[in-house]
Protein backbone atom coordinates (compact mmCIF):
# COMPACT_ATOMS: atom_id res chain seq x y z
CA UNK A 1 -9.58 6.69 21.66
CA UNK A 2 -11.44 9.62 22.74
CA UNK A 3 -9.59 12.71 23.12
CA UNK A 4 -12.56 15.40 24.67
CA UNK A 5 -12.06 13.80 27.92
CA UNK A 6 -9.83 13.62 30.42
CA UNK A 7 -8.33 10.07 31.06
CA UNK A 8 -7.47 9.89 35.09
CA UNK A 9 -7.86 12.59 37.66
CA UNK A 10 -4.73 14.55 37.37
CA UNK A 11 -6.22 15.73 34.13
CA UNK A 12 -9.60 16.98 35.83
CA UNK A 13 -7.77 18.38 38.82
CA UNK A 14 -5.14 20.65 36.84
CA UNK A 15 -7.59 22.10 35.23
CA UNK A 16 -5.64 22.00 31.91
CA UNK A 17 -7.55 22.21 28.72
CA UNK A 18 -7.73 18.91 27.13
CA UNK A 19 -10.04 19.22 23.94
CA UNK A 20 -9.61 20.17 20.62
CA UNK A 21 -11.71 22.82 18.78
CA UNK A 22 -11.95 23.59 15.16
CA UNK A 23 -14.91 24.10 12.11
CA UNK A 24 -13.07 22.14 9.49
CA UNK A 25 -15.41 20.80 6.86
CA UNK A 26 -15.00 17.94 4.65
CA UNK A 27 -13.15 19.81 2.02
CA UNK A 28 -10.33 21.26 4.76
CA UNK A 29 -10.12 17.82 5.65
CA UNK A 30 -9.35 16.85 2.18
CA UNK A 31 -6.55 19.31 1.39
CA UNK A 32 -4.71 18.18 4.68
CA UNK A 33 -4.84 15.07 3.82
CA UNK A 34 -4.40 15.22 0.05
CA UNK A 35 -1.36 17.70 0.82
CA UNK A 36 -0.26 15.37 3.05
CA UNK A 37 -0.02 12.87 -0.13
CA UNK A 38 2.15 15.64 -1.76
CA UNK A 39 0.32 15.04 -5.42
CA UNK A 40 2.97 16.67 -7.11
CA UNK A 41 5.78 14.89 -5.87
CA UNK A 42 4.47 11.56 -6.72
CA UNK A 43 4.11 12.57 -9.93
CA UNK A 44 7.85 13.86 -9.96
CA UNK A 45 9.29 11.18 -8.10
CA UNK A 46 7.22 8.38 -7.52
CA UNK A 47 6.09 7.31 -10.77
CA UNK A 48 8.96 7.28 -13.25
CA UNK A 49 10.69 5.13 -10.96
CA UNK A 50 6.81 3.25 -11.07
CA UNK A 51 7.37 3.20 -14.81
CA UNK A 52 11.18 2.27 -15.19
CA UNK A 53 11.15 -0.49 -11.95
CA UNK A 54 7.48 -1.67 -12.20
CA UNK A 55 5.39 -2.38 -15.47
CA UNK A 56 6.49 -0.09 -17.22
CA UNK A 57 3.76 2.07 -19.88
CA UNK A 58 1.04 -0.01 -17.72
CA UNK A 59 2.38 1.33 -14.95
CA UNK A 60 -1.25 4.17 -14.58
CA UNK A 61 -3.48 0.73 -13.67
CA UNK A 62 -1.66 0.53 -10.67
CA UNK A 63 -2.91 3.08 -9.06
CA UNK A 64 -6.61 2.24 -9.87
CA UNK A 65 -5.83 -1.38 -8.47
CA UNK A 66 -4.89 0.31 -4.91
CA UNK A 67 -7.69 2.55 -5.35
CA UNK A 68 -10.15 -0.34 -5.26
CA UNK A 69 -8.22 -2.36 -2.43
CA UNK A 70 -8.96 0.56 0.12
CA UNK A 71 -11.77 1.99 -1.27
CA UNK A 72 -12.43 -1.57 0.23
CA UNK A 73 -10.81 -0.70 3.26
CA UNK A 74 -12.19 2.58 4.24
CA UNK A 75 -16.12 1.38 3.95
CA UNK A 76 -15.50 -0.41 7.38
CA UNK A 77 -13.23 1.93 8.08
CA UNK A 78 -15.77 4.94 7.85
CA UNK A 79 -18.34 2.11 9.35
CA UNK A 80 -16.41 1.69 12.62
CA UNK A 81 -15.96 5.75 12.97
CA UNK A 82 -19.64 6.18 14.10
CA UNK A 83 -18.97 4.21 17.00
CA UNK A 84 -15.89 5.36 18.04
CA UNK A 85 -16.07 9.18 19.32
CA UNK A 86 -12.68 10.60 19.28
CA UNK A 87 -9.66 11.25 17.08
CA UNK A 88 -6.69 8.76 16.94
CA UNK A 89 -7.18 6.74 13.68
CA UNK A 90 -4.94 3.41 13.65
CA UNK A 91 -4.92 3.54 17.27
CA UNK A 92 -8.43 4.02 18.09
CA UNK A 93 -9.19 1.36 15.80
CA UNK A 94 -7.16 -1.53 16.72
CA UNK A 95 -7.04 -0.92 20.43
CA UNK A 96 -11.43 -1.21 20.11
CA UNK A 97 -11.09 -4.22 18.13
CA UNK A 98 -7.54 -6.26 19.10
CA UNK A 99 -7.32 -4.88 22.34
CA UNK A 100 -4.94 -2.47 24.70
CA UNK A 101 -1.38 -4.23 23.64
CA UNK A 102 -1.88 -4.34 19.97
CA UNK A 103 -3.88 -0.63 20.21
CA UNK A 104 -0.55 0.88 22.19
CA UNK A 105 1.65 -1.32 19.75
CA UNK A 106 0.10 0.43 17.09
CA UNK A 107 0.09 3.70 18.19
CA UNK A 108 3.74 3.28 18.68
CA UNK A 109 4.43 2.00 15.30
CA UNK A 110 2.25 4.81 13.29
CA UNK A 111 4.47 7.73 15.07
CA UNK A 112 7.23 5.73 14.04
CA UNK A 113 6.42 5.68 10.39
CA UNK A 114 4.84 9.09 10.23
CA UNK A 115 7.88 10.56 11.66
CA UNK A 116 9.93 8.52 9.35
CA UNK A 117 8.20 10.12 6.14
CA UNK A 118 8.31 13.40 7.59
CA UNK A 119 12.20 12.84 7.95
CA UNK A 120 12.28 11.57 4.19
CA UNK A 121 10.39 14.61 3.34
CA UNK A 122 12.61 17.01 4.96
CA UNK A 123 16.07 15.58 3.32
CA UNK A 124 14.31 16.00 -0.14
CA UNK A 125 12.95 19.14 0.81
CA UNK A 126 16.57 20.24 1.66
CA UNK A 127 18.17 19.48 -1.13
CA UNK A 128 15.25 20.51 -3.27
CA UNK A 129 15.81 23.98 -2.29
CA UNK A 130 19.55 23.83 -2.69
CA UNK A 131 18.91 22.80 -6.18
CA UNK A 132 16.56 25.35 -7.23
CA UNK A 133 18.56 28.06 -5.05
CA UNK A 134 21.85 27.48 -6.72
CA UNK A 135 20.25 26.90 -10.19
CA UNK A 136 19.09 30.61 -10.27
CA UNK A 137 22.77 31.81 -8.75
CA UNK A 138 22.18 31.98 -5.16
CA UNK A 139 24.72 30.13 -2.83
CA UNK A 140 25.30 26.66 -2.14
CA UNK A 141 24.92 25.49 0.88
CA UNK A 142 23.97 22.06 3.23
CA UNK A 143 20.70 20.70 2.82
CA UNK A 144 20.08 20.48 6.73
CA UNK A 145 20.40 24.50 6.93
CA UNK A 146 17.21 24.42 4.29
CA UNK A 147 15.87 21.95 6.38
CA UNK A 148 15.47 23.45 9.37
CA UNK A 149 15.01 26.59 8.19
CA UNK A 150 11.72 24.52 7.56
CA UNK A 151 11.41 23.22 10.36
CA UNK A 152 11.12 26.66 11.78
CA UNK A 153 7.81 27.95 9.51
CA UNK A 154 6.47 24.11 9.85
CA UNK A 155 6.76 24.33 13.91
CA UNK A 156 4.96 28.24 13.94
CA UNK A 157 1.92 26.91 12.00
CA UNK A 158 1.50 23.93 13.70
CA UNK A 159 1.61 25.47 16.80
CA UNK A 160 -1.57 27.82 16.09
CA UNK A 161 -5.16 26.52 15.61
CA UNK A 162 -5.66 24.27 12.95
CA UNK A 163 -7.83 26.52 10.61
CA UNK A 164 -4.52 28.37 9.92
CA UNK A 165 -2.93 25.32 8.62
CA UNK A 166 -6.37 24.44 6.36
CA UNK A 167 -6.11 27.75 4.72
CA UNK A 168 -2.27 27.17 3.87
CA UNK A 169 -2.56 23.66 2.71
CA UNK A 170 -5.38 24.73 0.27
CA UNK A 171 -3.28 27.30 -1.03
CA UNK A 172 -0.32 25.05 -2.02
CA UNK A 173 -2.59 22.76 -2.92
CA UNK A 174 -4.15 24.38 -5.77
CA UNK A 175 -0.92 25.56 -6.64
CA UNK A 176 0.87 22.28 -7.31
CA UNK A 177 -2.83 19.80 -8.41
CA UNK A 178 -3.37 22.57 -10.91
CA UNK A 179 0.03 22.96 -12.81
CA UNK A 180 -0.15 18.78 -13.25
CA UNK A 181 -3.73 19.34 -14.43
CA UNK A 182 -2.40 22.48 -17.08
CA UNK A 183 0.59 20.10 -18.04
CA UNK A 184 -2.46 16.67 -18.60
CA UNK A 185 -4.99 18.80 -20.62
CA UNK A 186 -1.75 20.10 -23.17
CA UNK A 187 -0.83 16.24 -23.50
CA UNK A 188 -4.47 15.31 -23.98
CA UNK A 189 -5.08 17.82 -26.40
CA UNK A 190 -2.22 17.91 -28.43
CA UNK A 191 -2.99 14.12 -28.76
CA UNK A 192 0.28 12.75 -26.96
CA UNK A 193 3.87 12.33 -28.64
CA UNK A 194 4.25 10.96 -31.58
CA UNK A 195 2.85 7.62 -30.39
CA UNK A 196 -0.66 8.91 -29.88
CA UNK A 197 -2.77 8.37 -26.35
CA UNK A 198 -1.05 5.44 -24.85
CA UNK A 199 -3.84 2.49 -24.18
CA UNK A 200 -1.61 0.02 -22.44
CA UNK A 201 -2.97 0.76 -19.05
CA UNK A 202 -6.18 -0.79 -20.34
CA UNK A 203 -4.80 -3.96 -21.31
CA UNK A 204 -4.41 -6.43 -18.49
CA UNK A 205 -1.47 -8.48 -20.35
CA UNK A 206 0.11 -5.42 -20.08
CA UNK A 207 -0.34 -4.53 -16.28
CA UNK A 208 1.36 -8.23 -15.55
CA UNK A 209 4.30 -7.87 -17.34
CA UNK A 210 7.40 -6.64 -15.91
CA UNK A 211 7.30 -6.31 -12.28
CA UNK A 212 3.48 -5.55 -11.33
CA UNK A 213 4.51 -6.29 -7.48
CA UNK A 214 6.90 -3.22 -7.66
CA UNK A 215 4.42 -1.47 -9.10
CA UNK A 216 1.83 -1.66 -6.92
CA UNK A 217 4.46 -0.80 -3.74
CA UNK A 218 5.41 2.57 -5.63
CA UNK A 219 1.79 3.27 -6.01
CA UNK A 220 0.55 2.54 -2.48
CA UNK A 221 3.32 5.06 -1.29
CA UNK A 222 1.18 7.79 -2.58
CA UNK A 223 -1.37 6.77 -0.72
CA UNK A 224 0.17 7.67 3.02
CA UNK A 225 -1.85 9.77 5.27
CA UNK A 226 -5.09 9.21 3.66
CA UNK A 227 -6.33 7.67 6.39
CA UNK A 228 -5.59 10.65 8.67
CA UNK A 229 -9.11 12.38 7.87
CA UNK A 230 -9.88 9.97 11.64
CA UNK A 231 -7.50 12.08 12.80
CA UNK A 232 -9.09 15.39 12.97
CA UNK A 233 -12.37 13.89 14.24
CA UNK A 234 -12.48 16.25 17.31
CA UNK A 235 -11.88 19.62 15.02
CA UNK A 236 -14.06 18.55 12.25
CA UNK A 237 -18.07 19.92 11.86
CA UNK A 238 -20.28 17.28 12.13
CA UNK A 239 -17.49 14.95 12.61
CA UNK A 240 -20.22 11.88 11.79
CA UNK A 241 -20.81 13.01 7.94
CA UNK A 242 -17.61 14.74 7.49
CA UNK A 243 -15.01 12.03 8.35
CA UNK A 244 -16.83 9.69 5.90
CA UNK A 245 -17.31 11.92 3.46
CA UNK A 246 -13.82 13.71 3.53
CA UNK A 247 -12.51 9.97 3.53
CA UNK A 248 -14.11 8.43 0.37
CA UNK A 249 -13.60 11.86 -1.22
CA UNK A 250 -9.74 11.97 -0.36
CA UNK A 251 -9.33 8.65 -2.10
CA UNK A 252 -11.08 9.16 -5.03
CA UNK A 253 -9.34 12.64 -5.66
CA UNK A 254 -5.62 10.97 -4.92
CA UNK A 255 -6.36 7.85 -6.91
CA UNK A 256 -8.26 9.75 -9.89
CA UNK A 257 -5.39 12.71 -10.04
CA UNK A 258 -2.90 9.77 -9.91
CA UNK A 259 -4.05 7.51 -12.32
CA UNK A 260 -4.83 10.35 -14.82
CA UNK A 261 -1.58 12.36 -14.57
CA UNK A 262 0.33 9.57 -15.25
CA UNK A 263 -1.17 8.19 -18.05
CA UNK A 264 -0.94 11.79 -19.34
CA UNK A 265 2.97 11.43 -18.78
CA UNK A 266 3.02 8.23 -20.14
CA UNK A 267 1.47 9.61 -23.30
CA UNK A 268 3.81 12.41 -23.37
CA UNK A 269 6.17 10.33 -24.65
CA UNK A 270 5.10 7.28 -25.70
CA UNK A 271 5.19 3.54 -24.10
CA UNK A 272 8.71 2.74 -25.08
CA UNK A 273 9.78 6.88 -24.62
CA UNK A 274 8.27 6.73 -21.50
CA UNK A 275 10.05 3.85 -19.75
CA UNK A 276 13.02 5.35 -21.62
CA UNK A 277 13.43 8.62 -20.10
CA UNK A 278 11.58 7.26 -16.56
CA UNK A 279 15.42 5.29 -16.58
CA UNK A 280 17.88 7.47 -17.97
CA UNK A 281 16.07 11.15 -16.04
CA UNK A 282 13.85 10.63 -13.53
CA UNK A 283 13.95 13.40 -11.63
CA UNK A 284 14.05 15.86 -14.62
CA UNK A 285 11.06 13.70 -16.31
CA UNK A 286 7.91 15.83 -15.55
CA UNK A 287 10.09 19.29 -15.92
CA UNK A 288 10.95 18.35 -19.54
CA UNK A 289 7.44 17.50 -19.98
CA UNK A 290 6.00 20.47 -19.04
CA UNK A 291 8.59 22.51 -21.01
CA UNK A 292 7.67 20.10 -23.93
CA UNK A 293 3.93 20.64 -23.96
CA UNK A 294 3.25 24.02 -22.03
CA UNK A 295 6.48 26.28 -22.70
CA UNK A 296 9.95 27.45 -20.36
CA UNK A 297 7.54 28.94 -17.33
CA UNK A 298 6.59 25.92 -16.61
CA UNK A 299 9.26 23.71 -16.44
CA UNK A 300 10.39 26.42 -13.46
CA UNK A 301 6.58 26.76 -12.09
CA UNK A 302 6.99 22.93 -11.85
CA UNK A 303 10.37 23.22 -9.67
CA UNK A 304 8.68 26.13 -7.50
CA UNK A 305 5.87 23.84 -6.84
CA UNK A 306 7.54 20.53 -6.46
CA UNK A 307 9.39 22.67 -3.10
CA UNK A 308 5.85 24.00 -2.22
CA UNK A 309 4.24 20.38 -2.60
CA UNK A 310 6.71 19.14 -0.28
CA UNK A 311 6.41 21.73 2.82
CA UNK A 312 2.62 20.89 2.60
CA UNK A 313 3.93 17.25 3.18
CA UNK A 314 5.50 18.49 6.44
CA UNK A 315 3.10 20.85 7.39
CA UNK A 316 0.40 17.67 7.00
CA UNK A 317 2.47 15.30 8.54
CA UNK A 318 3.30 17.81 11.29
CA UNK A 319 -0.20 17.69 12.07
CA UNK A 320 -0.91 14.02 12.08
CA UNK A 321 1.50 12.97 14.25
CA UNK A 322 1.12 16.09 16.85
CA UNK A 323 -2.60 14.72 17.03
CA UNK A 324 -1.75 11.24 17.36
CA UNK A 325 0.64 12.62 20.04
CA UNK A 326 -1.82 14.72 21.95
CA UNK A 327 -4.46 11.50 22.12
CA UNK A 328 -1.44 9.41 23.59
CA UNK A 329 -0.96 11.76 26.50
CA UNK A 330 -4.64 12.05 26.89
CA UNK A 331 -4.62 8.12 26.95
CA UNK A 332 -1.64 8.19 29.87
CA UNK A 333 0.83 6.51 27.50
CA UNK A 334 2.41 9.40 27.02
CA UNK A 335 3.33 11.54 29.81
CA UNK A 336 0.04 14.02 30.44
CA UNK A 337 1.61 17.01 29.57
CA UNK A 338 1.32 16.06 25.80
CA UNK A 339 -2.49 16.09 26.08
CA UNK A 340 -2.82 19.66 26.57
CA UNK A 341 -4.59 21.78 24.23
CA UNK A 342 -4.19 25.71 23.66
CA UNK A 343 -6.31 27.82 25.54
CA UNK A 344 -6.46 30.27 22.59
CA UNK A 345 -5.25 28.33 19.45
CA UNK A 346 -7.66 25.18 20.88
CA UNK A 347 -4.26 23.27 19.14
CA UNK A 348 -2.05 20.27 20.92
CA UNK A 349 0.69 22.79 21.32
CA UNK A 350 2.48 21.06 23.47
CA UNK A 351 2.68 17.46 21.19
CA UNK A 352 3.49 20.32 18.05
CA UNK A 353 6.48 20.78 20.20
CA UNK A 354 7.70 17.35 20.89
CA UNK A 355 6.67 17.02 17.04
CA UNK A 356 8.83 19.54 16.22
CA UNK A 357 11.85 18.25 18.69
CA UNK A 358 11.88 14.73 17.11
CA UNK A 359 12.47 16.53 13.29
CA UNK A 360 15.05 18.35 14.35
CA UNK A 361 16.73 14.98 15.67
CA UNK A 362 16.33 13.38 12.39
CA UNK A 363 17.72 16.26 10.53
CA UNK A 364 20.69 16.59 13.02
CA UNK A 365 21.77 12.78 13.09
CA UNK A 366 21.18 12.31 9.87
CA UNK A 367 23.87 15.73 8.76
CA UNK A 368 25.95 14.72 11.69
CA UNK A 369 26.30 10.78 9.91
CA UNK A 370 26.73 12.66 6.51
CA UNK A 371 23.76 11.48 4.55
CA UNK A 372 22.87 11.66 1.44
CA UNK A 373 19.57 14.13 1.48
CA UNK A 374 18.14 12.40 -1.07
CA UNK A 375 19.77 8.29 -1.99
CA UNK A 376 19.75 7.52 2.14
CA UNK A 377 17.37 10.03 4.53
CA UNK A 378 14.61 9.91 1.52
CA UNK A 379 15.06 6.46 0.71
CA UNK A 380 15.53 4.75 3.76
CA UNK A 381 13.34 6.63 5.86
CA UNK A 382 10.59 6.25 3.52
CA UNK A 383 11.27 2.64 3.42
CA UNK A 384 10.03 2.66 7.02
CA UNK A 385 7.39 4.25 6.54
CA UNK A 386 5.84 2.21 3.48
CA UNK A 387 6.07 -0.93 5.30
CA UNK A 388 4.82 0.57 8.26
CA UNK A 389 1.43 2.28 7.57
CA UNK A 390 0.30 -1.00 5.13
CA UNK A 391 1.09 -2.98 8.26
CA UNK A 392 -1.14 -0.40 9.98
CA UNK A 393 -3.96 -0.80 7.58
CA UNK A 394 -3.41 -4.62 7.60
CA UNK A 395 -4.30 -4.42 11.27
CA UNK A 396 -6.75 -2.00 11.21
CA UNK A 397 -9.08 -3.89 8.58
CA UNK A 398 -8.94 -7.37 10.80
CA UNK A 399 -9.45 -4.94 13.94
CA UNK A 400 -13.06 -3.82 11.54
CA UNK A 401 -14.04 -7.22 11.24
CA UNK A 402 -13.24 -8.61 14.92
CA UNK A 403 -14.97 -5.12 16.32
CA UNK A 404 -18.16 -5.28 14.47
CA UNK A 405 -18.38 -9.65 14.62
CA UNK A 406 -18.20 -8.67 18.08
CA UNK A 407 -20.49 -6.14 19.12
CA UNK A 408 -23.04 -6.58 16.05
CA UNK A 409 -23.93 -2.75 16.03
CA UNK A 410 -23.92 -2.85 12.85
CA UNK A 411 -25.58 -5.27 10.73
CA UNK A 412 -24.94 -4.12 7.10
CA UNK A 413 -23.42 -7.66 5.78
CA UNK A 414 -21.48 -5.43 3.10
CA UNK A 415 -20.07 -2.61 5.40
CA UNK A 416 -19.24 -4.70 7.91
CA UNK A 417 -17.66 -8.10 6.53
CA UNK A 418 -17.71 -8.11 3.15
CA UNK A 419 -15.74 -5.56 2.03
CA UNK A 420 -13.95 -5.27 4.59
CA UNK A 421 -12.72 -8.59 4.03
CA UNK A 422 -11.90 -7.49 0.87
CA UNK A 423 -9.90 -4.84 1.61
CA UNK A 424 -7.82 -6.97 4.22
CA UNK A 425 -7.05 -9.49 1.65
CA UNK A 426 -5.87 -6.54 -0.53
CA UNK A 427 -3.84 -5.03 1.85
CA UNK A 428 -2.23 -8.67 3.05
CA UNK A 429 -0.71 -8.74 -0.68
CA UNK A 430 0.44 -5.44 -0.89
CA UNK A 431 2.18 -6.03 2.60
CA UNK A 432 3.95 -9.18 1.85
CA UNK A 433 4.81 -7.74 -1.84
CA UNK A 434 6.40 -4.59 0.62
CA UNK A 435 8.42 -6.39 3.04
CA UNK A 436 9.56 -9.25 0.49
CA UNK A 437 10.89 -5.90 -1.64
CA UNK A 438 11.95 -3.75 0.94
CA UNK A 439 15.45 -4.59 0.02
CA UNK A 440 15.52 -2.34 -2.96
CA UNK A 441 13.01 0.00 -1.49
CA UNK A 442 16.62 0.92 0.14
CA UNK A 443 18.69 0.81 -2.28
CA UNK A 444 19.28 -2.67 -2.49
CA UNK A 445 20.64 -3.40 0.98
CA UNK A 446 19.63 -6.82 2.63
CA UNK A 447 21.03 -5.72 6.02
CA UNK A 448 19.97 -2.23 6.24
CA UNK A 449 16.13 -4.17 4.92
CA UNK A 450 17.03 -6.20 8.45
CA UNK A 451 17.55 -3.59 10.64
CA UNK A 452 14.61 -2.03 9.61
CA UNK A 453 12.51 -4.71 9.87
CA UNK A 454 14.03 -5.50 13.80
CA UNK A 455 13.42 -1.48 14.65
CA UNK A 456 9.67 -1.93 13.08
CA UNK A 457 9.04 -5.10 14.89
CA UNK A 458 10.74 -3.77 17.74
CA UNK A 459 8.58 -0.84 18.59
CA UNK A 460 5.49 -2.04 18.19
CA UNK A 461 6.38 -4.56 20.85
CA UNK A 462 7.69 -1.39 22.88
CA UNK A 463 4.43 -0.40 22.46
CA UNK A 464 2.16 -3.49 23.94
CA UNK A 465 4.72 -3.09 26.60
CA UNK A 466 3.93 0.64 27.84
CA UNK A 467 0.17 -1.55 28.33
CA UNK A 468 1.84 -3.97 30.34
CA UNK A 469 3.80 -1.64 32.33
CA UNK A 470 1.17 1.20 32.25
CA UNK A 471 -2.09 -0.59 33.73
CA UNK A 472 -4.10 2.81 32.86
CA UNK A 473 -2.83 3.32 29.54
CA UNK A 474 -5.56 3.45 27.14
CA UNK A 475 -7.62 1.48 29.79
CA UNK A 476 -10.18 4.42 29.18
CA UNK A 477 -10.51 3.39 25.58
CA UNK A 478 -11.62 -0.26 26.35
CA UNK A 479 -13.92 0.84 28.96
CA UNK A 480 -15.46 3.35 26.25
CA UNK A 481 -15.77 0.12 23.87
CA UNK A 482 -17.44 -1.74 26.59
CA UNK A 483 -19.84 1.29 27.11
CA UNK A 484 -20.70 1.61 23.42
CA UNK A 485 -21.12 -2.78 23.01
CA UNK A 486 -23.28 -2.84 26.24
CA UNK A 487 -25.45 0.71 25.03
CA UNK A 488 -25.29 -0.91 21.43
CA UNK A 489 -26.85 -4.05 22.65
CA UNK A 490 -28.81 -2.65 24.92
CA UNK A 491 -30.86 -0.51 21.94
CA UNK A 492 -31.15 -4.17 19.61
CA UNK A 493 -32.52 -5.65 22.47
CA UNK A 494 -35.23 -2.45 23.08
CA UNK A 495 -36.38 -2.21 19.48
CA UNK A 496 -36.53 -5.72 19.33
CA UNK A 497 -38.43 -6.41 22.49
CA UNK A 498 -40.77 -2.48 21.00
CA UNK A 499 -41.27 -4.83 17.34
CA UNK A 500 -42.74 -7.77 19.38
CA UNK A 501 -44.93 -5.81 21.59
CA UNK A 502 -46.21 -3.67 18.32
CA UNK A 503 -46.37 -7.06 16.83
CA UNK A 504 -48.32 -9.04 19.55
CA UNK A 505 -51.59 -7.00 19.85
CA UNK A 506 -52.01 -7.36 15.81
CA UNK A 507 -51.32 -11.09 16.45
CA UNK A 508 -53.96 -11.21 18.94
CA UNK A 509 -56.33 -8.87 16.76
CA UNK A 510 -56.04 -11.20 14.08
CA UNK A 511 -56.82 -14.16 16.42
CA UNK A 512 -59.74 -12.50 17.38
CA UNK A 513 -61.15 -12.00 13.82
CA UNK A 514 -60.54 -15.23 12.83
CA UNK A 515 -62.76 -16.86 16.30
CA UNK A 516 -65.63 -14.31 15.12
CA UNK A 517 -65.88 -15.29 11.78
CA UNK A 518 -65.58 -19.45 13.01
CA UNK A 519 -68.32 -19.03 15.02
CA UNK A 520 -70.11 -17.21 12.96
């Protein structure tokens, strides 16, 4: 989907800036997106209930397993960016390969997941705050009032130009990686608990045991937004090296700090400790380790950072889905307006707003129907949003493989099928190992599991309807593929036809030569 251009007339005649602006390099890239991942929050919630659901003191292999699978994934990912000018990730991807219907349908679905983990993110956020506020004797009060008070910094930095946002992210960034890094090195050099340095992560008996399927769902949740480094094509500095680049990069850092701070925690305590205290205290699992290895501070640095960790969530989030919002309305499936850009800021201030709007719906509903911050908005709206973006990804690697089998501008057997290929049989797994445990992804509810299923299904088949009922949605975007196939084929064909004619006269020299020294 290309967003530096306008899409129908309207948008030439209003004059209206429609283009994004921005320097960001592939480190910028990589804090956005790793923030986005909130590292420290994984590591506080995500993987004790990895360790005490899934397979247990094994549980660390996990995330090297999903760090293969779409390390897979992004080399056609990253392949299929060089031909595809223009932010808009999922969507740009799918609609190129699959087609308008499935590329709207997508779109569709990814600002229905992405908004879903943002509104998981703010009900833990919310009560994370509360927690730590009344814990050091301030007053008690709702989560939603943290929330939005949130809302309200999130909103003012996403409205301004993106740089601002880089320079905040990396900030919090450091903040949160390197306390998990202090608390690692004081496990690793005090030489774990009493146990020793756990080694069951490198023992494949020990990865299948237990549940390895609910493993591997807890550790792919870290892994949201990591394909959002697409997203800031059109603000990005040499958007052709720095989107690959910022993509491999983002995955090794996530999976690496991942795999290697929980093995630390693991270690901590032990292989039976760990899956012990992963049960009984969860959420209290990496504060008592810090205070165990690294002293008081840091047990309360840890529960500063944890709130920090989150907002850079938001703020990330915020800005994915105000960019996938600003290509929609650039693509006339949204209503034009949302395609604007800032004349000073260069941001999608508008789609910031309507970003902003649909949190504060979230938040409101979910106080007004009296849910719990943490055991409903968290975990049920994150349950969207995990089966959502691997659906995404599912799609977008068999979008790779249709795209490049089609147009054949790219030839690399390895970039463009094989590992691809690889990654989409990956991915397949890890969806049907989602949806088959979605169930207690939400707290054990087979009807809730339903509904969500009908609301996911449902909207991306809202979505392939805008395409029916919009001719000119995203008709730009197939037009642009047919541009790029035809130019694409169009360059084969001249270097091949420029290799025969080089070839030819040498053919004919050679000819020549051989006649002379016959007759001689």
């Amino acid at each position: 989907m290309t967003t530096n251009a306008p899409t129908h007339s309207s948008a030439v005649s209003d004059g209206t800036p429609r283009r994004l602006a921005g320097t960001l390099g592939p480190g910028a890239i990589v804090f956005m997106v790793v923030a986005a991942a909130a590292p420290l929050t994984v590591i506080a919630g995500t993987v004790p209930l990895g360790i005490a659901a899934g397979n247990g003191a094994a549980y660390p292999a996990s995330y090297i397993v999903c760090t293969v699978v779409l390390l897979f994934f992004a080399v056609g990912f990253t392949a299929m960016a060089k031909h595809l000018p223009g932010a808009g990730a999922f969507y740009t991807y799918i609609t190129q390969g699959l087609g308008r219907h499935a590329g709207l349908g997508s779109a569709f679905l990814a600002l229905l997941s992405y908004t879903a983990v943002q509104g998981a993110v703010y009900g833990y956020i919310g009560a994370a705050v509360n927690d730590f506020v009344t814990a050091h004797g301030g007053p008690e009060l709702p989560w939603y009032v943290w929330a939005l008070a949130v809302t309200a910094v999130v909103a003012i930095l996403g409205y301004r130009h993106i740089d601002l946002s880089g320079k905040v992210l990396g900030v919090l960034l450091v903040c949160e990686v390197g306390i998990v890094l202090v608390i690692d090195a004081a496990v690793i050099v005090r030489g774990g608990g009493d146990e020793g340095i756990s080694t069951a992560a490198f023992h494949p008996a020990e990865f299948f045991s237990g549940a390895p399927g609910i493993a591997l769902i807890f550790a792919i949740a870290g892994y949201i937004g990591f394909e959002a480094t697409a997203v800031f094509r059109d603000e990005a500095r040499d958007p052709g090296r720095t989107i690959p680049r910022a993509t491999y990069l983002a995955l090794l850092v996530i999976g690496g700090f991942y795999a290697l701070s929980s093995w630390a925690m693991v270690s901590a305590w032990g292989d039976e400790g760990a899956v012990a205290i992963s049960t009984e205290n969860p959420e209290g699992m990496i504060t008592e380790t810090a205070t165990r290895y690294v002293g008081a501070i840091a047990g309360d640095l840890v529960q500063i950072f944890l709130i920090t960790s989150l907002f850079a969530a938001l703020l990330s989030f915020h800005n994915v889905l105000s960019r996938y919002i600003f290509s929609l309305g650039n693509s006339a499936a949204l209503p034009a307006g949302c395609g604007r850009s800032h004349v000073k800021h260069a941001s999608p201030y508008i789609a910031s707003v309507v970003q902003t709007a649909s949190a504060l719906v979230l938040i409101v509903a979910s106080a007004v129907a009296g849910l719990d911050p943490v055991t409903e908005v968290f975990a049920w709206f994150a349950g969207v949003s995990s089966v959502g973006i691997v659906a995404l990804m599912t799609l977008t690697s068999v979008a790779v493989l249709v795209y490049f089998g089609r147009t054949h501008v790219d030839r690399r057997v390895w970039n463009t099928v094989l590992a691809p290929l690889l990654g989409l049989v990956g991915l397949a797994g890890l969806l049907i190992m989602t949806v088959a445990n979605l169930p207690l992804l939400v707290g054990g509810s087979g009807t809730l599991a339903a509904v969500i299923g009908v609301l996911l299904i449902g909207t991306f088949a809202g979505g392939a309807a805008v395409a029916v009922l919009r001719p000119h949605a995203a008709r730009h975007d197939t037009a642009a593929s047919q541009h790029i196939d035809t130019a694409a084929s169009q360059h084969i064909d001249t270097a091949a036809s420029q290799h025969i004619d080089t070839a030819l006269p040498q053919h004919d020299t050679n000819d020549t030569i051989i006649d002379k020294e016959i007759a001689r």
